[in-house]
PDB file of N, CA and C in Angstrom:
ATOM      1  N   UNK A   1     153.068 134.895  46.415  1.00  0.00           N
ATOM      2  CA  UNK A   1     151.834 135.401  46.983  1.00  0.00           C
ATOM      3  C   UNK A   1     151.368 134.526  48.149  1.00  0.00           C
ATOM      4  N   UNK A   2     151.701 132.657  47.982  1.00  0.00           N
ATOM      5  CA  UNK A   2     151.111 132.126  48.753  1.00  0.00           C
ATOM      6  C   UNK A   2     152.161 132.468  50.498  1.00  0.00           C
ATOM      7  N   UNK A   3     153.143 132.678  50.105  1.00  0.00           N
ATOM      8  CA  UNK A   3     154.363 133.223  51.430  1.00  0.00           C
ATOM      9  C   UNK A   3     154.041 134.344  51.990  1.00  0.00           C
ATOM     10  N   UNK A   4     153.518 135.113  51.521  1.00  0.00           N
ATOM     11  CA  UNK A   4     152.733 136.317  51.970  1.00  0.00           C
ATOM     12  C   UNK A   4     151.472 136.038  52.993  1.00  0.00           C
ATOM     13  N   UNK A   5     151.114 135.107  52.414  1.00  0.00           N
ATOM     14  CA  UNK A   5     149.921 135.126  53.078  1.00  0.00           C
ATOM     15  C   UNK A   5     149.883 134.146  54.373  1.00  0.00           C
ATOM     16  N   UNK A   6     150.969 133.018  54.063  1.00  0.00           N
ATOM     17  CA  UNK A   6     151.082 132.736  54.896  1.00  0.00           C
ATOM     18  C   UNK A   6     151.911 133.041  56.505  1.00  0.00           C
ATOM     19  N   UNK A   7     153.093 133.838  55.516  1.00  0.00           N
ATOM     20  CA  UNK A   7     153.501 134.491  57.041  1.00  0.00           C
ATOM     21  C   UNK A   7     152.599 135.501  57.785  1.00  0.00           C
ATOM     22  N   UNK A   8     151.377 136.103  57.404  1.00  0.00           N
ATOM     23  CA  UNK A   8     150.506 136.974  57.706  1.00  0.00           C
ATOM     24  C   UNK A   8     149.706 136.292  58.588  1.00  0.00           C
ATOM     25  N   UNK A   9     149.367 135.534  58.084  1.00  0.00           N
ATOM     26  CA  UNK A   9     148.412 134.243  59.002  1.00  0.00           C
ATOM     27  C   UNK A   9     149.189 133.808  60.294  1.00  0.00           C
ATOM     28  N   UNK A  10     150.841 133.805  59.914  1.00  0.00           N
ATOM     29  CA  UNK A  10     151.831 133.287  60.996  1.00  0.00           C
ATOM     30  C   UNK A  10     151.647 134.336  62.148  1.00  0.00           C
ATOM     31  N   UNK A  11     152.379 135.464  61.579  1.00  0.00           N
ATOM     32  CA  UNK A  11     152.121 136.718  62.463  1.00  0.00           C
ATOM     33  C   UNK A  11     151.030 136.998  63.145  1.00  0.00           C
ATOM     34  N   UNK A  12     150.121 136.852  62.487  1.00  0.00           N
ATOM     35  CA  UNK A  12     148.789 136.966  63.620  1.00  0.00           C
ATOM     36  C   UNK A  12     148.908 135.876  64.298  1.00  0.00           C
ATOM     37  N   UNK A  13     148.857 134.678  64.589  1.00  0.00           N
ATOM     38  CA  UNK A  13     148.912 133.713  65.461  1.00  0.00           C
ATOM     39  C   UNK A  13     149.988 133.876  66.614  1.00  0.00           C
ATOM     40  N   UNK A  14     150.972 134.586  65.850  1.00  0.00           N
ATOM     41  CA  UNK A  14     151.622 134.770  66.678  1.00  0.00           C
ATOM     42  C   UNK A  14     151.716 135.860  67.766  1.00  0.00           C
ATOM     43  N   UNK A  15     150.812 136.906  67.251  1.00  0.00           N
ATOM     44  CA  UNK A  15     150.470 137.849  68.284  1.00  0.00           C
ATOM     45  C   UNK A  15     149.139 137.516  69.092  1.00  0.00           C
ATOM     46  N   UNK A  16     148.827 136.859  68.468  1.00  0.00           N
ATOM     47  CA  UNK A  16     147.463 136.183  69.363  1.00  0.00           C
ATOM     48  C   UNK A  16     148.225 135.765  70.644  1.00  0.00           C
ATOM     49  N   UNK A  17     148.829 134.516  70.175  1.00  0.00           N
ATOM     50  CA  UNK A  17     149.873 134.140  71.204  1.00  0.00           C
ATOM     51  C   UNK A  17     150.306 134.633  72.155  1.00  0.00           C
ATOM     52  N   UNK A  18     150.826 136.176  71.748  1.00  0.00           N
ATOM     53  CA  UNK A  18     151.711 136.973  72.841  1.00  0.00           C
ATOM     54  C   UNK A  18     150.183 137.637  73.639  1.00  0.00           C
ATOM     55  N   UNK A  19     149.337 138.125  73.081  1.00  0.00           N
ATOM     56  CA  UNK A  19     148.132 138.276  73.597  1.00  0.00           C
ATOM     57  C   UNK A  19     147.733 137.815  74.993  1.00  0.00           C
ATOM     58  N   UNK A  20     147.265 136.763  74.912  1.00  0.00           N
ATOM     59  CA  UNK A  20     147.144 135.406  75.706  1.00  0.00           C
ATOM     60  C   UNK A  20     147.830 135.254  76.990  1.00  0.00           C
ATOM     61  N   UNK A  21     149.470 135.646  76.396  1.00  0.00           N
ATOM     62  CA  UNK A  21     150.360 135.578  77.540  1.00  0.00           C
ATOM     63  C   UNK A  21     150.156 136.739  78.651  1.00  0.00           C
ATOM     64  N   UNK A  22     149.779 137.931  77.792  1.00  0.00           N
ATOM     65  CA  UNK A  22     149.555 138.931  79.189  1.00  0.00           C
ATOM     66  C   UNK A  22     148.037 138.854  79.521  1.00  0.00           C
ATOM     67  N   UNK A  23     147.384 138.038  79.126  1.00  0.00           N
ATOM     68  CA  UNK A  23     146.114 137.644  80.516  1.00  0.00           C
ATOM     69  C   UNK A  23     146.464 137.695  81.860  1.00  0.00           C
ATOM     70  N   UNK A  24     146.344 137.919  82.650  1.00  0.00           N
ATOM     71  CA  UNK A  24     146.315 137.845  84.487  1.00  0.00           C
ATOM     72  C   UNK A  24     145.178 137.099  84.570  1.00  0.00           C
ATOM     73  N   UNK A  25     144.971 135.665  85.022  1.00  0.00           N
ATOM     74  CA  UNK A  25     144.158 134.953  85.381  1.00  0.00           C
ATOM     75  C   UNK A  25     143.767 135.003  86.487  1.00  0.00           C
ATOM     76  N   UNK A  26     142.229 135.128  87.052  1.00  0.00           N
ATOM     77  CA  UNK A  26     142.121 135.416  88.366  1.00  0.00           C
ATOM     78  C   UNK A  26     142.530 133.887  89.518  1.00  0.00           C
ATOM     79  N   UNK A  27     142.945 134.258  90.741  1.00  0.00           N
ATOM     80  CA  UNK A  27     143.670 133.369  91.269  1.00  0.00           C
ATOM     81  C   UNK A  27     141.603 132.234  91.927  1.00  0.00           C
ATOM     82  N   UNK A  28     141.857 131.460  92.589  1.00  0.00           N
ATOM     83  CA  UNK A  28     140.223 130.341  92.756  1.00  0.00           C
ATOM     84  C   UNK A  28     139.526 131.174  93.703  1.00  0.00           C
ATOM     85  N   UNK A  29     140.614 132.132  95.095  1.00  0.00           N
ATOM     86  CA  UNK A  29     139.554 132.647  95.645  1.00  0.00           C
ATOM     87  C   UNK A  29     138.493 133.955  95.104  1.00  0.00           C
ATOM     88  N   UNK A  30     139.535 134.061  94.423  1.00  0.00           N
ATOM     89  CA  UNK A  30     138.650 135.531  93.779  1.00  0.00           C
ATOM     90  C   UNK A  30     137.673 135.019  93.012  1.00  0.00           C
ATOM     91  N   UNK A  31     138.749 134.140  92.012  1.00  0.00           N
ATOM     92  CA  UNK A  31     136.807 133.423  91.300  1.00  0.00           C
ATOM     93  C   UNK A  31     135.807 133.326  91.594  1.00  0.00           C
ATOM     94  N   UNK A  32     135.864 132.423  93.064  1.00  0.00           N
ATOM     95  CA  UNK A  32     134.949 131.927  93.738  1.00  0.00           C
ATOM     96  C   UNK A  32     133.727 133.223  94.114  1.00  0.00           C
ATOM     97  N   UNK A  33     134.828 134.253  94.547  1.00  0.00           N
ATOM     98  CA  UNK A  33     134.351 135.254  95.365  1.00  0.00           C
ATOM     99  C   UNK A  33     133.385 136.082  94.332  1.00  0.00           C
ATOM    100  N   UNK A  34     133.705 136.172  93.164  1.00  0.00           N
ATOM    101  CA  UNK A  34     132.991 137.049  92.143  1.00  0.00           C
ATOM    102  C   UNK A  34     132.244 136.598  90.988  1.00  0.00           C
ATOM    103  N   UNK A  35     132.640 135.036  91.431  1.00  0.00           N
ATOM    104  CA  UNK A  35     131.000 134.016  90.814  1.00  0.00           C
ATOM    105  C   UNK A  35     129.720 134.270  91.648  1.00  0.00           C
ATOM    106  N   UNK A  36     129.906 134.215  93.085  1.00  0.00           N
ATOM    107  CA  UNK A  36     129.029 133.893  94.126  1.00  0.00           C
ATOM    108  C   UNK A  36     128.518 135.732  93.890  1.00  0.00           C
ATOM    109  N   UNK A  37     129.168 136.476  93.559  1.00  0.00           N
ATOM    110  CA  UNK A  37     128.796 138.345  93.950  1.00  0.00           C
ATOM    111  C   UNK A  37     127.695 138.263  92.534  1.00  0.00           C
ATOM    112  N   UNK A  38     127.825 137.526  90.976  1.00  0.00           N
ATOM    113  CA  UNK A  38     127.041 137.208  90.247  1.00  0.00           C
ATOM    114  C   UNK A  38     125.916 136.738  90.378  1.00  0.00           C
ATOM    115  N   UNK A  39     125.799 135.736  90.840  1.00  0.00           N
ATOM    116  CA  UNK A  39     125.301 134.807  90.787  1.00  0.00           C
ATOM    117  C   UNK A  39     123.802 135.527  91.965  1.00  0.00           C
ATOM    118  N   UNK A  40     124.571 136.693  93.233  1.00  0.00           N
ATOM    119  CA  UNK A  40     123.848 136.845  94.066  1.00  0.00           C
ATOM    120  C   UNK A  40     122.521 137.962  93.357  1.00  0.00           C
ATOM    121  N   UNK A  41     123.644 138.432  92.814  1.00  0.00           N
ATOM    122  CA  UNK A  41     122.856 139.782  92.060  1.00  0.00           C
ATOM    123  C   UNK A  41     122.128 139.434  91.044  1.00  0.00           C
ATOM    124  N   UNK A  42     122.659 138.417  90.409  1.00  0.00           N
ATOM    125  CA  UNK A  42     121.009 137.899  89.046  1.00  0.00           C
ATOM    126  C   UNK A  42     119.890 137.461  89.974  1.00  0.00           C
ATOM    127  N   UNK A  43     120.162 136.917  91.539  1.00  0.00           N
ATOM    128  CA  UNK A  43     118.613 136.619  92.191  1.00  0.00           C
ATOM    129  C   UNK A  43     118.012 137.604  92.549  1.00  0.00           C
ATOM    130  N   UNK A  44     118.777 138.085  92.895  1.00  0.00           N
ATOM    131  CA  UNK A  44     118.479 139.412  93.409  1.00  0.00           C
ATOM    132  C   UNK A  44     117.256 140.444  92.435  1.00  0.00           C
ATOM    133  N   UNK A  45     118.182 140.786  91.198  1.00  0.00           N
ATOM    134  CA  UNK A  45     117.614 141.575  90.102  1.00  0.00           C
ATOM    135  C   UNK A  45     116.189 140.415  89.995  1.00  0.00           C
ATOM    136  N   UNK A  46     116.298 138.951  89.698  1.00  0.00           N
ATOM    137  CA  UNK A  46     115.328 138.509  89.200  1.00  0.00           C
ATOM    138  C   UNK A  46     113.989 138.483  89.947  1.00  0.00           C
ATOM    139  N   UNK A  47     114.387 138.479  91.130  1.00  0.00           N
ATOM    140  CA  UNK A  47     113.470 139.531  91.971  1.00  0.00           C
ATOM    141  C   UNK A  47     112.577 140.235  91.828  1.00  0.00           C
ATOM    142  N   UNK A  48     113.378 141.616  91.844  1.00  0.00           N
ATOM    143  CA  UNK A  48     112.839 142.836  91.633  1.00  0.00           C
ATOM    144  C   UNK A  48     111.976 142.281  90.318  1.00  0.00           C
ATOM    145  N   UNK A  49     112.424 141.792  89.422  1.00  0.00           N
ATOM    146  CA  UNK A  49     111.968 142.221  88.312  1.00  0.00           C
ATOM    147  C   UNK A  49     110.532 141.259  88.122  1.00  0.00           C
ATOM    148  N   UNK A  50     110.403 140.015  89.069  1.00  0.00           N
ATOM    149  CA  UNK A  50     109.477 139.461  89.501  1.00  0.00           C
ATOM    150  C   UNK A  50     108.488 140.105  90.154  1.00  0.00           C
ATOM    151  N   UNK A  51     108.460 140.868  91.315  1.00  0.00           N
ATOM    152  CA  UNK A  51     107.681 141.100  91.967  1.00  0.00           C
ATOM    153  C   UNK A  51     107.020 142.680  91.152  1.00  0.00           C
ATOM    154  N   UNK A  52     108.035 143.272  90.486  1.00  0.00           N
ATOM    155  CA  UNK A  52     107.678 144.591  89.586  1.00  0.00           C
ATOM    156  C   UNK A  52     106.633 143.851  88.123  1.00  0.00           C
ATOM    157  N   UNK A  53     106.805 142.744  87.730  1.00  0.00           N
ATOM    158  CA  UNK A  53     106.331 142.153  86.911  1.00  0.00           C
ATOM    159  C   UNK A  53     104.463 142.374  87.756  1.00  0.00           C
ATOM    160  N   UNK A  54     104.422 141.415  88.742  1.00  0.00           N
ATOM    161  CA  UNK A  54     103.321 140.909  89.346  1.00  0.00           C
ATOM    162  C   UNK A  54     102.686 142.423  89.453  1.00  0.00           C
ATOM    163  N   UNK A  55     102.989 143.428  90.180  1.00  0.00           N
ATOM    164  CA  UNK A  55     102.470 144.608  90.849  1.00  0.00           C
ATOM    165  C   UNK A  55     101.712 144.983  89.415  1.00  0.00           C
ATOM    166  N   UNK A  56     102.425 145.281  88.246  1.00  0.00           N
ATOM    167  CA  UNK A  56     101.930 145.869  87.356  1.00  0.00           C
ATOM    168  C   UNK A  56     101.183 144.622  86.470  1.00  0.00           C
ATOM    169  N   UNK A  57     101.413 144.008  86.533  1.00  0.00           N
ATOM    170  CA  UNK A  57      99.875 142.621  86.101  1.00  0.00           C
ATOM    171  C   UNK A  57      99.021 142.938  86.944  1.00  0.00           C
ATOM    172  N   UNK A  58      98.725 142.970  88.105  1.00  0.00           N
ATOM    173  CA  UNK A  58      97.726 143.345  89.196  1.00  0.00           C
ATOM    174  C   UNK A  58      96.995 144.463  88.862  1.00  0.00           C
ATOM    175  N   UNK A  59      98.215 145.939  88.184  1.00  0.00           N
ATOM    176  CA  UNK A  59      97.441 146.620  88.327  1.00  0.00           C
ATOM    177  C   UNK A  59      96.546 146.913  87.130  1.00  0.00           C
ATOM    178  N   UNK A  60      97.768 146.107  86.075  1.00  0.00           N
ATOM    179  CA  UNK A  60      96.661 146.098  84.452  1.00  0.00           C
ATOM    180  C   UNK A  60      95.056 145.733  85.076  1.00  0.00           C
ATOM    181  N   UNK A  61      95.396 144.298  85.346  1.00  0.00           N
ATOM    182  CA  UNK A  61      93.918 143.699  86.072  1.00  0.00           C
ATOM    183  C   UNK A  61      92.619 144.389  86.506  1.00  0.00           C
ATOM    184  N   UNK A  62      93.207 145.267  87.686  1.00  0.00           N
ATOM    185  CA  UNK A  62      92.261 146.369  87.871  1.00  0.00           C
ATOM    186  C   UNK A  62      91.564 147.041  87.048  1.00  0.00           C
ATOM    187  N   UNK A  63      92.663 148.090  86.503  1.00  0.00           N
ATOM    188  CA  UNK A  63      92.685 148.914  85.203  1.00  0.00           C
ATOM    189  C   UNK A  63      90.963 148.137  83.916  1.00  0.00           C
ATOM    190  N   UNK A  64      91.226 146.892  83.632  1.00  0.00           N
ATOM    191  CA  UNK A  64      90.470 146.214  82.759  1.00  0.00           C
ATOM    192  C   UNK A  64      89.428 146.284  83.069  1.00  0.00           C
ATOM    193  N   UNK A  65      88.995 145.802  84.967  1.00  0.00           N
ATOM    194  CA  UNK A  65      87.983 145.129  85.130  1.00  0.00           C
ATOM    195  C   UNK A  65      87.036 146.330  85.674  1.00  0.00           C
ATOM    196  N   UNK A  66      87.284 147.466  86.081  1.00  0.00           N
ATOM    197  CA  UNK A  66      86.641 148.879  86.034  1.00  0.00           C
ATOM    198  C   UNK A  66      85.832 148.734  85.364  1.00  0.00           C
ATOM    199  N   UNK A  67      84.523 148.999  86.225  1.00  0.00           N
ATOM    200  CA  UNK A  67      83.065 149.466  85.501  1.00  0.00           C
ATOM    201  C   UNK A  67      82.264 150.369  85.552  1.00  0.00           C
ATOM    202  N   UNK A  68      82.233 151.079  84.427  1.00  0.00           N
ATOM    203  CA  UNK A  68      81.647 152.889  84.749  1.00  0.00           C
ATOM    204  C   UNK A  68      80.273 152.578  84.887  1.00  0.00           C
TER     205      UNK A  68
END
């Protein structure tokens, strides 16, 4: 039982293994190139999502301070 289990354990490691091998690793310029395309677009979004934040705090604000 314990041979069983251990060649099972083998076999998977070992396809892990073969796994692994067909990765295509991206080559440094591309890295580079599609860290920086990340990196542009989270400022970007954080942005928007800043200034969409503020507009609608502003306009709660209003909204509150209305006096009939």
């Amino acid at each position: 039982m314990a041979d069983k289990a251990e060649k099972g354990q083998k076999s998977w490691f070992d396809g892990l293994k073969a796994e692994f091998k067909k990765i295509i690793w991206p080559d440094r310029k591309s890295l580079v190139k599609q860290t920086g395309a990340v990196v542009a677009v989270s400022i970007v979004l954080g942005m928007v999502i800043a200034i969409l934040d503020f507009i609608f705090q502003h306009g709660v604000d209003v909204l509150v301070n209305i006096r009939f």
